[in-house]
N, C-alpha and C. Protein backbone atom coordinates (compact mmCIF):
# COMPACT_ATOMS: atom_id res chain seq x y z
N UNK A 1 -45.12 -66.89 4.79
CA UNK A 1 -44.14 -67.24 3.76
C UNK A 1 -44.20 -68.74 3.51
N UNK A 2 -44.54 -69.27 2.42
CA UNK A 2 -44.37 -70.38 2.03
C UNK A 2 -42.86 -71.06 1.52
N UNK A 3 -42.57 -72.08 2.42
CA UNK A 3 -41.37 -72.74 2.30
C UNK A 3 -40.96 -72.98 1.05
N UNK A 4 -39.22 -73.50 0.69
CA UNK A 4 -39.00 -74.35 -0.39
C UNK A 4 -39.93 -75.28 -1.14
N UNK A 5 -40.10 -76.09 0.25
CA UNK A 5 -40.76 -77.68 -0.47
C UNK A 5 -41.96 -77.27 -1.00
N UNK A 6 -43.11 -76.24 -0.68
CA UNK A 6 -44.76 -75.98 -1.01
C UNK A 6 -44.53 -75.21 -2.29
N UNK A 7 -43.80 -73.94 -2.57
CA UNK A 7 -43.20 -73.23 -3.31
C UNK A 7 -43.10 -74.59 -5.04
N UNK A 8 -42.01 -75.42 -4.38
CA UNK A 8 -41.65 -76.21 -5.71
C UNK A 8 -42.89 -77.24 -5.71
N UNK A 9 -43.68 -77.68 -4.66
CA UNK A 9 -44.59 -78.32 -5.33
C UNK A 9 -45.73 -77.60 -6.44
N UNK A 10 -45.90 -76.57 -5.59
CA UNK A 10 -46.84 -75.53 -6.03
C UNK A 10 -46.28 -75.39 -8.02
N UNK A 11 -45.33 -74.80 -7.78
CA UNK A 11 -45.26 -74.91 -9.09
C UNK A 11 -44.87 -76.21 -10.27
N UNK A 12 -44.90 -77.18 -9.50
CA UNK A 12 -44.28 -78.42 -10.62
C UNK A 12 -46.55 -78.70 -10.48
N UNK A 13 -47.07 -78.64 -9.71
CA UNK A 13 -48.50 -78.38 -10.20
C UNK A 13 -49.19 -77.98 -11.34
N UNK A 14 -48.97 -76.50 -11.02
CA UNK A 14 -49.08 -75.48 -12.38
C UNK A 14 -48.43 -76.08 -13.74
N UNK A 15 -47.66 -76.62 -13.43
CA UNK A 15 -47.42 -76.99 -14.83
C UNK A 15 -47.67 -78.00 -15.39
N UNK A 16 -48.19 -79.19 -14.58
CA UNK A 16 -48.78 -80.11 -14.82
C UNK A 16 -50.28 -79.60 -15.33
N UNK A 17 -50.60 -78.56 -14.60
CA UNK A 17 -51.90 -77.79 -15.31
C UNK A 17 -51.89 -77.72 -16.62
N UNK A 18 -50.79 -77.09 -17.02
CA UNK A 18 -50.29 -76.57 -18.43
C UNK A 18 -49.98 -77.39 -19.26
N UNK A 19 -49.51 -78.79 -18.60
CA UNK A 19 -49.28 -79.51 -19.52
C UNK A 19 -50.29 -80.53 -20.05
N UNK A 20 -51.03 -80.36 -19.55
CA UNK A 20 -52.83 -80.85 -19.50
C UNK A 20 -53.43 -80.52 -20.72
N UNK A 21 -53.20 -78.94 -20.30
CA UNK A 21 -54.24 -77.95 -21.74
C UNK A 21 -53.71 -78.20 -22.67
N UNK A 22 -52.48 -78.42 -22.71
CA UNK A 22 -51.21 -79.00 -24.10
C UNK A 22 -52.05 -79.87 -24.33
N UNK A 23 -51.85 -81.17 -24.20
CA UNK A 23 -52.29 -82.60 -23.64
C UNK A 23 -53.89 -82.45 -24.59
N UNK A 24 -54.71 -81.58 -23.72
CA UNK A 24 -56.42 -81.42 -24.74
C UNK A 24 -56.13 -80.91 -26.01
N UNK A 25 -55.61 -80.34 -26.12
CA UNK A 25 -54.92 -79.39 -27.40
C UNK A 25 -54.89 -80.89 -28.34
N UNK A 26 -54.09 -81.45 -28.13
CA UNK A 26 -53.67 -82.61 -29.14
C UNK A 26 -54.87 -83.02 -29.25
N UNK A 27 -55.37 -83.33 -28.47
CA UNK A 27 -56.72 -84.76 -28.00
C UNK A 27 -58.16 -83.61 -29.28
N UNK A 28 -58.00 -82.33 -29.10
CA UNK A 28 -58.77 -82.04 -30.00
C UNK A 28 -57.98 -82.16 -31.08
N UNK A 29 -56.95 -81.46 -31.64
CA UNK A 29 -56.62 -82.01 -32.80
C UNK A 29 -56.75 -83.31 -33.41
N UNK A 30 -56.32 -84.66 -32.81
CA UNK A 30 -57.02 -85.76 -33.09
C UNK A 30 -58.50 -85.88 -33.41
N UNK A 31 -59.21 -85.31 -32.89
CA UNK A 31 -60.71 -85.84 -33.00
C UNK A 31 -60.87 -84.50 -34.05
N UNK A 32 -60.78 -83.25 -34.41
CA UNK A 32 -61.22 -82.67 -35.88
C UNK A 32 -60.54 -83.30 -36.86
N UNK A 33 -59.11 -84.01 -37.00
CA UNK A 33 -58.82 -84.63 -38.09
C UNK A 33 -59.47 -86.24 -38.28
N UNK A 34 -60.26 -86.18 -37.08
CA UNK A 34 -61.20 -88.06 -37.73
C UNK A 34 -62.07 -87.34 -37.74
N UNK A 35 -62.80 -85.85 -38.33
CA UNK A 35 -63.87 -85.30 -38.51
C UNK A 35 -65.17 -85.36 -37.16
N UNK A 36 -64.57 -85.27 -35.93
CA UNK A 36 -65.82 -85.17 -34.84
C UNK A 36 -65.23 -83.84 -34.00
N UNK A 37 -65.83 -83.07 -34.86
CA UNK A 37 -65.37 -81.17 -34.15
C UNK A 37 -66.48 -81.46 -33.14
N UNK A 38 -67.77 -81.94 -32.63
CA UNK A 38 -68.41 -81.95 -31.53
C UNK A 38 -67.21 -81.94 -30.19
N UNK A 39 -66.49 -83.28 -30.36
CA UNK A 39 -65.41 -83.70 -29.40
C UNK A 39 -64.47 -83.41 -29.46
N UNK A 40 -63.94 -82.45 -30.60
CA UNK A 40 -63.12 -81.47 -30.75
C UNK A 40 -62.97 -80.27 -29.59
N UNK A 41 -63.98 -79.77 -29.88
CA UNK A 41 -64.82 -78.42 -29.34
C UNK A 41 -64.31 -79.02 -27.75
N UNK A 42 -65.63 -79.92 -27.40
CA UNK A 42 -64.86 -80.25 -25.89
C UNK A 42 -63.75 -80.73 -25.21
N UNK A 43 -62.68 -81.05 -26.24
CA UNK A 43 -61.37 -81.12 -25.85
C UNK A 43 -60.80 -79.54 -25.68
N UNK A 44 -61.60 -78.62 -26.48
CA UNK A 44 -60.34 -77.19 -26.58
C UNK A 44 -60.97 -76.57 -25.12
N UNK A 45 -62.27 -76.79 -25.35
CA UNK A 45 -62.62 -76.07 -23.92
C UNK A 45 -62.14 -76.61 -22.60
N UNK A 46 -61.55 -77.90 -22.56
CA UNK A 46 -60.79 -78.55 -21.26
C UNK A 46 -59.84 -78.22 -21.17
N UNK A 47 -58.95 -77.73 -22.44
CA UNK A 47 -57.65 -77.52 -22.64
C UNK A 47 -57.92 -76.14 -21.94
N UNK A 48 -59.03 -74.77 -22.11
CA UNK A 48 -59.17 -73.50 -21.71
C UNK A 48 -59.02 -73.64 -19.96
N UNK A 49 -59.81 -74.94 -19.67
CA UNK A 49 -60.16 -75.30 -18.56
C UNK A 49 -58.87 -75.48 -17.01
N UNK A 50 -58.24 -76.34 -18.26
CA UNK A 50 -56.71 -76.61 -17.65
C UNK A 50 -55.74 -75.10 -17.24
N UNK A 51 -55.87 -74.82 -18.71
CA UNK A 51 -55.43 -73.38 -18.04
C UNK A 51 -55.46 -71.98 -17.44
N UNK A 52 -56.74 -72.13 -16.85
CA UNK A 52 -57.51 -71.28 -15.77
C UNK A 52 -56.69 -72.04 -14.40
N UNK A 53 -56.53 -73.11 -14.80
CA UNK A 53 -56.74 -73.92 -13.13
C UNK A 53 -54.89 -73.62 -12.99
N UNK A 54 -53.78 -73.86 -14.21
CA UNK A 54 -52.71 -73.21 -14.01
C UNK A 54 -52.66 -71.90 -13.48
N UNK A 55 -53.22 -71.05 -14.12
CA UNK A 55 -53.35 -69.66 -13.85
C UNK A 55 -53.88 -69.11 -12.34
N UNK A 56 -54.74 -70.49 -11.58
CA UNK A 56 -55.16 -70.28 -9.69
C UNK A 56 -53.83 -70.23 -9.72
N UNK A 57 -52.76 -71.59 -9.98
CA UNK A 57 -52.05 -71.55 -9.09
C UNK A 57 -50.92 -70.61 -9.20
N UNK A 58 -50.55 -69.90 -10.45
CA UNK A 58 -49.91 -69.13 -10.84
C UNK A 58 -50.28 -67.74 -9.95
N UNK A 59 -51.29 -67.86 -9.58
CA UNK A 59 -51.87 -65.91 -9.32
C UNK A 59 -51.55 -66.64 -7.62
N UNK A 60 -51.88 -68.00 -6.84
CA UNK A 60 -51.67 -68.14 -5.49
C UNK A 60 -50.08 -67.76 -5.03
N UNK A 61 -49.34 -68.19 -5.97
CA UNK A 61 -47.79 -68.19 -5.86
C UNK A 61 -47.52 -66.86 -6.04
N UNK A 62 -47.88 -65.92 -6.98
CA UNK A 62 -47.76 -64.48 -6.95
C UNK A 62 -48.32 -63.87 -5.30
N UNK A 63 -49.50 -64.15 -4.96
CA UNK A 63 -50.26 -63.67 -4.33
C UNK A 63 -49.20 -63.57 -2.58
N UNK A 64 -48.63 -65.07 -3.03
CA UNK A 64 -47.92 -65.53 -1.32
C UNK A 64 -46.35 -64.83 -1.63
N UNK A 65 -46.01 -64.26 -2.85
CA UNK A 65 -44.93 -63.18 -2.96
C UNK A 65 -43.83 -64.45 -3.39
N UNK A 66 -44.34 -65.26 -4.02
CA UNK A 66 -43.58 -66.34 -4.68
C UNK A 66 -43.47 -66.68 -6.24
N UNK A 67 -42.44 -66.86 -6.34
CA UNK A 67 -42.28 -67.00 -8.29
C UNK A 67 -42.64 -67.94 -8.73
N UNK A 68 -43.46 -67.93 -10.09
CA UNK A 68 -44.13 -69.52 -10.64
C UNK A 68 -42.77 -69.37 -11.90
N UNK A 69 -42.53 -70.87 -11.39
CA UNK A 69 -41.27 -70.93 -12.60
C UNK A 69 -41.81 -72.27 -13.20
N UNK A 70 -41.15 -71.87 -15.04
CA UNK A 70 -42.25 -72.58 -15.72
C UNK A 70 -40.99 -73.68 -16.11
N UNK A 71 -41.72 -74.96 -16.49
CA UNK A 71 -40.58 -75.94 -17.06
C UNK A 71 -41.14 -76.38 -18.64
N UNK A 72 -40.56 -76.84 -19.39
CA UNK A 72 -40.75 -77.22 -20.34
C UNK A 72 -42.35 -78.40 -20.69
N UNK A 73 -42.96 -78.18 -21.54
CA UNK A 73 -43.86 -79.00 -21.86
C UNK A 73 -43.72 -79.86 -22.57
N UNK A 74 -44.13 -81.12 -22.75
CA UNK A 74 -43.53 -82.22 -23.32
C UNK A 74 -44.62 -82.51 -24.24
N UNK A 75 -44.36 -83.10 -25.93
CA UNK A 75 -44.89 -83.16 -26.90
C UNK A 75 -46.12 -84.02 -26.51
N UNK A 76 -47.42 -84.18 -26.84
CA UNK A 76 -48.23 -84.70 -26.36
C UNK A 76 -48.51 -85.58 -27.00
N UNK A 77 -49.37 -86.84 -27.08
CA UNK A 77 -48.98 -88.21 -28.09
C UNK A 77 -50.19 -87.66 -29.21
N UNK A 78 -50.19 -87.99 -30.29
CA UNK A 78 -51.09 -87.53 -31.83
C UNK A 78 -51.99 -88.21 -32.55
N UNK A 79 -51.68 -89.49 -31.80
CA UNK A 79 -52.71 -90.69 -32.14
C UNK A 79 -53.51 -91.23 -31.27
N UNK A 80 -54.67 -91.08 -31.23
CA UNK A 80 -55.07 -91.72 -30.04
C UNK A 80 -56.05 -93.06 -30.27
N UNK A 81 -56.56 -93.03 -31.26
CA UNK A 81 -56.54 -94.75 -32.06
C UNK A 81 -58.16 -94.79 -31.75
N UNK A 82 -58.92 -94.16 -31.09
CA UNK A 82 -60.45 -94.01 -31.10
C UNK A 82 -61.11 -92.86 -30.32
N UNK A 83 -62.48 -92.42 -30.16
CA UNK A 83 -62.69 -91.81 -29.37
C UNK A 83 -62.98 -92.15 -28.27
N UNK A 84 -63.01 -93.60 -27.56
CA UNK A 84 -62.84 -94.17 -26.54
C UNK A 84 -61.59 -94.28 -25.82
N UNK A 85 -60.85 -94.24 -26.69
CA UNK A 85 -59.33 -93.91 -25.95
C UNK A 85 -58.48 -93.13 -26.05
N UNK A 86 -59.76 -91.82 -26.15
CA UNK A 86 -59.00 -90.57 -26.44
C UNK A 86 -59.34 -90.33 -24.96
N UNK A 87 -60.57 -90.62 -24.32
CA UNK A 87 -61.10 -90.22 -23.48
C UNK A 87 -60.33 -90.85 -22.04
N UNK A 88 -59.97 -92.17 -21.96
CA UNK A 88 -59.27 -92.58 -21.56
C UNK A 88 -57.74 -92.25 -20.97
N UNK A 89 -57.52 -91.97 -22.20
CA UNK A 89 -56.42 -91.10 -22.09
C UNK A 89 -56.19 -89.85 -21.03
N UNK A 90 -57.44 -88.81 -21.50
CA UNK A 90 -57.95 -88.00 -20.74
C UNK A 90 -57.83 -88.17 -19.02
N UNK A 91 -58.83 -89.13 -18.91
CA UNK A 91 -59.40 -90.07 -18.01
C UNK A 91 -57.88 -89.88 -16.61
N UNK A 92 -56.50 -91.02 -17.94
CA UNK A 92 -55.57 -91.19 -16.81
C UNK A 92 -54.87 -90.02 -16.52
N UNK A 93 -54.66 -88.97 -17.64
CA UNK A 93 -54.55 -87.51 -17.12
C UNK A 93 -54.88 -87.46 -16.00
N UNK A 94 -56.04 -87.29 -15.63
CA UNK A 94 -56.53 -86.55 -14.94
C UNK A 94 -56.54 -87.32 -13.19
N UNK A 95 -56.36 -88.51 -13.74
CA UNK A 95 -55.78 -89.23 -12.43
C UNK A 95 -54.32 -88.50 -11.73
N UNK A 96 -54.06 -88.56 -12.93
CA UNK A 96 -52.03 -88.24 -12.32
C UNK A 96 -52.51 -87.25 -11.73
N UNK A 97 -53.14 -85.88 -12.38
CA UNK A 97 -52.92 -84.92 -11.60
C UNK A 97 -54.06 -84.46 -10.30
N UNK A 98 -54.77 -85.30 -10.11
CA UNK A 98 -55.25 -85.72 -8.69
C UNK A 98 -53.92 -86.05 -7.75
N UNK A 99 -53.65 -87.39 -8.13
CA UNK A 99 -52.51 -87.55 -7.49
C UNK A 99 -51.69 -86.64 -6.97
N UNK A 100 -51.17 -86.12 -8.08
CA UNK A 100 -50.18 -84.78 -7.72
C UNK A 100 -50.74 -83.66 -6.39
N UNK A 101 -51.65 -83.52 -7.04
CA UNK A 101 -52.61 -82.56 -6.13
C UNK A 101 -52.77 -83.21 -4.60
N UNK A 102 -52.69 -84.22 -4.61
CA UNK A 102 -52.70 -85.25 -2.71
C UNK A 102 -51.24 -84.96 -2.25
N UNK A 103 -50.36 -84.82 -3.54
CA UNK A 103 -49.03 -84.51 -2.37
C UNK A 103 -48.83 -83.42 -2.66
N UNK A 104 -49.48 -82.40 -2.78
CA UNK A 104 -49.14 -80.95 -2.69
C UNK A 104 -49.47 -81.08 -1.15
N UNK A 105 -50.97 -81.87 -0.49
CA UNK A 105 -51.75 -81.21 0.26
C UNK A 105 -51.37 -81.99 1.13
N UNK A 106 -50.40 -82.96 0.88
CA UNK A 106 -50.07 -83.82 2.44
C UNK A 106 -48.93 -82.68 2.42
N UNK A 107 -47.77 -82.03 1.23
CA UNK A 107 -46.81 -81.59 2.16
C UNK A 107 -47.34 -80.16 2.80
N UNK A 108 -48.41 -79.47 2.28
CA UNK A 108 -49.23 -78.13 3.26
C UNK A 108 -49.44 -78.77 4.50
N UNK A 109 -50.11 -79.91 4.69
CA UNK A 109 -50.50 -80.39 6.04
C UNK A 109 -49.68 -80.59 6.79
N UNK A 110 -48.10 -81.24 6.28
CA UNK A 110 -47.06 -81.96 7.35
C UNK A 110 -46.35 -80.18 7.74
N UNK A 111 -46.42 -79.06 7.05
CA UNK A 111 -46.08 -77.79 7.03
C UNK A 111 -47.05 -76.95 7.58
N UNK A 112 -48.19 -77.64 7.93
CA UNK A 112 -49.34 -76.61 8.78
C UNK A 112 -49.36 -75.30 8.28
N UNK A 113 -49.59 -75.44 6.51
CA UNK A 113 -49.63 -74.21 5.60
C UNK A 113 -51.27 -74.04 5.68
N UNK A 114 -52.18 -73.47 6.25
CA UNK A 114 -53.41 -73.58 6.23
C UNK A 114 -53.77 -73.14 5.08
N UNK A 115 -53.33 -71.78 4.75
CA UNK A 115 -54.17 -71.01 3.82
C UNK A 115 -54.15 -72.08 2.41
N UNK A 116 -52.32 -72.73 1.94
CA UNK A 116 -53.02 -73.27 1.15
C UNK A 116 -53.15 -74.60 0.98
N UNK A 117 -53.69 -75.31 2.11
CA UNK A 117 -54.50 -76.10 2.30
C UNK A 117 -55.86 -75.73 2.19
N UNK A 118 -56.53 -74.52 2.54
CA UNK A 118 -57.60 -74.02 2.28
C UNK A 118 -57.60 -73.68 0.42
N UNK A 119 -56.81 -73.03 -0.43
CA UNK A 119 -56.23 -72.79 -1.18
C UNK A 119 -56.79 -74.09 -2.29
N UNK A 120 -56.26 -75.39 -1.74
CA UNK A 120 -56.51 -76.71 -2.81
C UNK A 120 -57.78 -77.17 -2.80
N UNK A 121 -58.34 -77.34 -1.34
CA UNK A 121 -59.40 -78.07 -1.51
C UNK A 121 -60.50 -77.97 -2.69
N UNK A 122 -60.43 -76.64 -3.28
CA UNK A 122 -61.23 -75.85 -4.50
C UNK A 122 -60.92 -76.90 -6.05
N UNK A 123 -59.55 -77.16 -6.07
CA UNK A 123 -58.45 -78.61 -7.09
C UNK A 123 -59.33 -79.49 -6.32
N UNK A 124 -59.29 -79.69 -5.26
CA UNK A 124 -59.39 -81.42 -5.01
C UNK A 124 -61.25 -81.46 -5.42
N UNK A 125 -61.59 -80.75 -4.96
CA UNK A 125 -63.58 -80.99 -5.79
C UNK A 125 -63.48 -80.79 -6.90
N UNK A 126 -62.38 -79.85 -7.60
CA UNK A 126 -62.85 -80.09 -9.11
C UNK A 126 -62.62 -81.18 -9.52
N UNK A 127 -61.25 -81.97 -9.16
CA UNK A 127 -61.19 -83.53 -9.41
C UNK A 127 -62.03 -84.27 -9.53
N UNK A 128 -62.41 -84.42 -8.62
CA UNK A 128 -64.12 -85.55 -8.79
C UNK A 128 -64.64 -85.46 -9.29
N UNK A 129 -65.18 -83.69 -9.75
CA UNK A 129 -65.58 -83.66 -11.10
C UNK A 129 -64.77 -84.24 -12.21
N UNK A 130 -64.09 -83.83 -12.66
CA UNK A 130 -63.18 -84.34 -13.51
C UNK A 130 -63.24 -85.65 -13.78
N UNK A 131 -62.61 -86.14 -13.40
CA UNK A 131 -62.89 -87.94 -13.10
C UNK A 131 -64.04 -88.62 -13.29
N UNK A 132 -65.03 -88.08 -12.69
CA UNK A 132 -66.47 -88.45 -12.63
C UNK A 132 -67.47 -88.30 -13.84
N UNK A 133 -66.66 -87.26 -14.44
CA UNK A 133 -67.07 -86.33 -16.01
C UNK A 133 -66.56 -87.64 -17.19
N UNK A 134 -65.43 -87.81 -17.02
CA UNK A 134 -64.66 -88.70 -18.17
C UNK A 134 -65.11 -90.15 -17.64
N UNK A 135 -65.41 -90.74 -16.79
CA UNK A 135 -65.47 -91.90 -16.63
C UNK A 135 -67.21 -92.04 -17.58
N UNK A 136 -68.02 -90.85 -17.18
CA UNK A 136 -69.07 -91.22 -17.52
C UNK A 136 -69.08 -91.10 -19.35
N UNK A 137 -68.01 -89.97 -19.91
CA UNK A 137 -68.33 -90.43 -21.21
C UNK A 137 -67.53 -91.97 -21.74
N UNK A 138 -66.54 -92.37 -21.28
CA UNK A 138 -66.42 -93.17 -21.48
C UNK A 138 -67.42 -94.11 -21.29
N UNK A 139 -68.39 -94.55 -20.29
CA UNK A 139 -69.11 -95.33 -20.40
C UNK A 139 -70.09 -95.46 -21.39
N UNK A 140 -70.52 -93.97 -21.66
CA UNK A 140 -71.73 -93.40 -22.59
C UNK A 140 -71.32 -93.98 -24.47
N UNK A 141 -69.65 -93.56 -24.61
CA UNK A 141 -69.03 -93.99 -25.59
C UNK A 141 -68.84 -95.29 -26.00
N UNK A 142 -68.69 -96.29 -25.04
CA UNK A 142 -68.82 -97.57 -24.88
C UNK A 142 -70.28 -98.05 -25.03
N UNK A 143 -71.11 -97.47 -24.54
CA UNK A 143 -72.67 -98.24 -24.95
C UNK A 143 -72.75 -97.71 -26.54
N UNK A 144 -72.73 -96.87 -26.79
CA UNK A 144 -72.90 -96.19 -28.28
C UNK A 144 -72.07 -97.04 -29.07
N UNK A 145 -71.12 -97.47 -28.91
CA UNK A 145 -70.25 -97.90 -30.13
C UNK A 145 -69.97 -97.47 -31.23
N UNK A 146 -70.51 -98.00 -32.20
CA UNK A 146 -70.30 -97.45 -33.25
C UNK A 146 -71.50 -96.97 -34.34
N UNK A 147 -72.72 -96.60 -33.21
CA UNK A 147 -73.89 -96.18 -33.88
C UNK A 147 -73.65 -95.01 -33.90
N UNK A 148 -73.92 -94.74 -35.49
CA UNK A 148 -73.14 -93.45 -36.15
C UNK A 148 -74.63 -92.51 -35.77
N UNK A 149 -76.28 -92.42 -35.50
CA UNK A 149 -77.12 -91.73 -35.28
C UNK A 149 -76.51 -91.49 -33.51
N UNK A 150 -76.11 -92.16 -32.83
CA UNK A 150 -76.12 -91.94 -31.38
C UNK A 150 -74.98 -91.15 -31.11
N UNK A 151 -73.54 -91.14 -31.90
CA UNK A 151 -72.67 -90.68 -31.86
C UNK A 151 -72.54 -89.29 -32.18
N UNK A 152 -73.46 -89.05 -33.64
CA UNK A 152 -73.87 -87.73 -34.13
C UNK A 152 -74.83 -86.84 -32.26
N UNK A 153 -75.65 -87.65 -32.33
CA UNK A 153 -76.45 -86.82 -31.25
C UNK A 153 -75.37 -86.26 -29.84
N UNK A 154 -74.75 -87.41 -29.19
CA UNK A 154 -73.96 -87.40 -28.43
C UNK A 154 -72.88 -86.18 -28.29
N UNK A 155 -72.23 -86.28 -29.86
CA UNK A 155 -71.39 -85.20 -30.43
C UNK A 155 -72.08 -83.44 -30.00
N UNK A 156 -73.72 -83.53 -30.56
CA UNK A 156 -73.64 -82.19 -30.63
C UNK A 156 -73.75 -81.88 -29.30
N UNK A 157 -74.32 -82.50 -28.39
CA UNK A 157 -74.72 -82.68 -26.89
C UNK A 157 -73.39 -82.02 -26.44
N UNK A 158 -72.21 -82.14 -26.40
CA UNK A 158 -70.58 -82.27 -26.15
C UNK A 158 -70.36 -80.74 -26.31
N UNK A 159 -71.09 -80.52 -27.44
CA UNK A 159 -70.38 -79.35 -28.77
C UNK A 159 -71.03 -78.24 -28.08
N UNK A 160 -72.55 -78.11 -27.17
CA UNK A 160 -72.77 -77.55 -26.61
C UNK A 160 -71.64 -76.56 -25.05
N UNK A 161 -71.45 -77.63 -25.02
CA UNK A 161 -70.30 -77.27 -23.93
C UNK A 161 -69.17 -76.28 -24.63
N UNK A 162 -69.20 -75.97 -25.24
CA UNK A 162 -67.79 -75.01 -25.77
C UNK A 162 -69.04 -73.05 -26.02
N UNK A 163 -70.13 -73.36 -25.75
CA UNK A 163 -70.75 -72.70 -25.53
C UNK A 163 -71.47 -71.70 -24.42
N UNK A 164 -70.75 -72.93 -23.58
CA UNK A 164 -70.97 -72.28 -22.11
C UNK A 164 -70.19 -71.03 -21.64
């Protein structure tokens, strides 16, 4: 049986999941209305992404005979002023919810919850991906600038990914 405290972390998680895929949701809407559906495309599929990774923790909390209770999602910002700091954006997303994810797993540890401590570690490697994913387009976006042949190529490169 998983305690109070793992229970409410567990789910203020999940919804940080959810509020993620929200979060890409916008970040593609921004980028098809400055006309780059390449980076469109890979915003909706992160947004799909996000909410698979709600849905672990949603089916773990079912699974341990515990209720995922949902909280409100908060409007996501609509401007993001380039595609360098859309990504960015992204980027610190995805920090927070690393973060988050370290104190799920210090309070499993101080609670000697093994299973889901076994349970996260699956979150904590996708992180690095994550992180490691956005840092590099940002860098890639930053050498390109504003060469509209490198950006086109780059784009469809991206656009592939919603294909997978």
């Amino acid at each position: 049986m998983l305690s109070e405290r793992i229970v409410k972390a567990l789910n203020h998680q999940m919804n940080m999941e959810f509020q993620a895929a929200h979060d890409y949701m916008a970040m593609a809407a921004y980028c098809h209305h400055i006309s780059y559906n390449g980076f469109a495309d890979y915003f909706l599929k992160q947004a799909e992404e996000e909410r698979e990774h709600g849905m672990k923790v949603y089916d773990y909390l079912n699974d341990k005979g515990q209720k995922a209770v949902f909280e409100a999602i908060q409007a996501p910002k609509a401007d993001y002023g380039s595609l360098v700091a859309t990504f960015e954006a992204a980027l610190a997303q995805e920090r927070e919810v690393t973060k988050s994810y370290y104190k799920v797993y210090q309070i499993a540890q101080e609670e000697q919850e093994y299973q889901t401590l076994s349970f996260l570690n699956w979150f904590l490697d996708e992180q690095v991906e994550e992180e490691a994913t956005f840092e590099t387009h940002i860098d890639y976006l930053n050498r390109i600038k504003d060469d509209a042949n490198a950006l086109y190529i780059y784009e469809q490169e991206l656009r592939k990914r919603k294909e997978d």
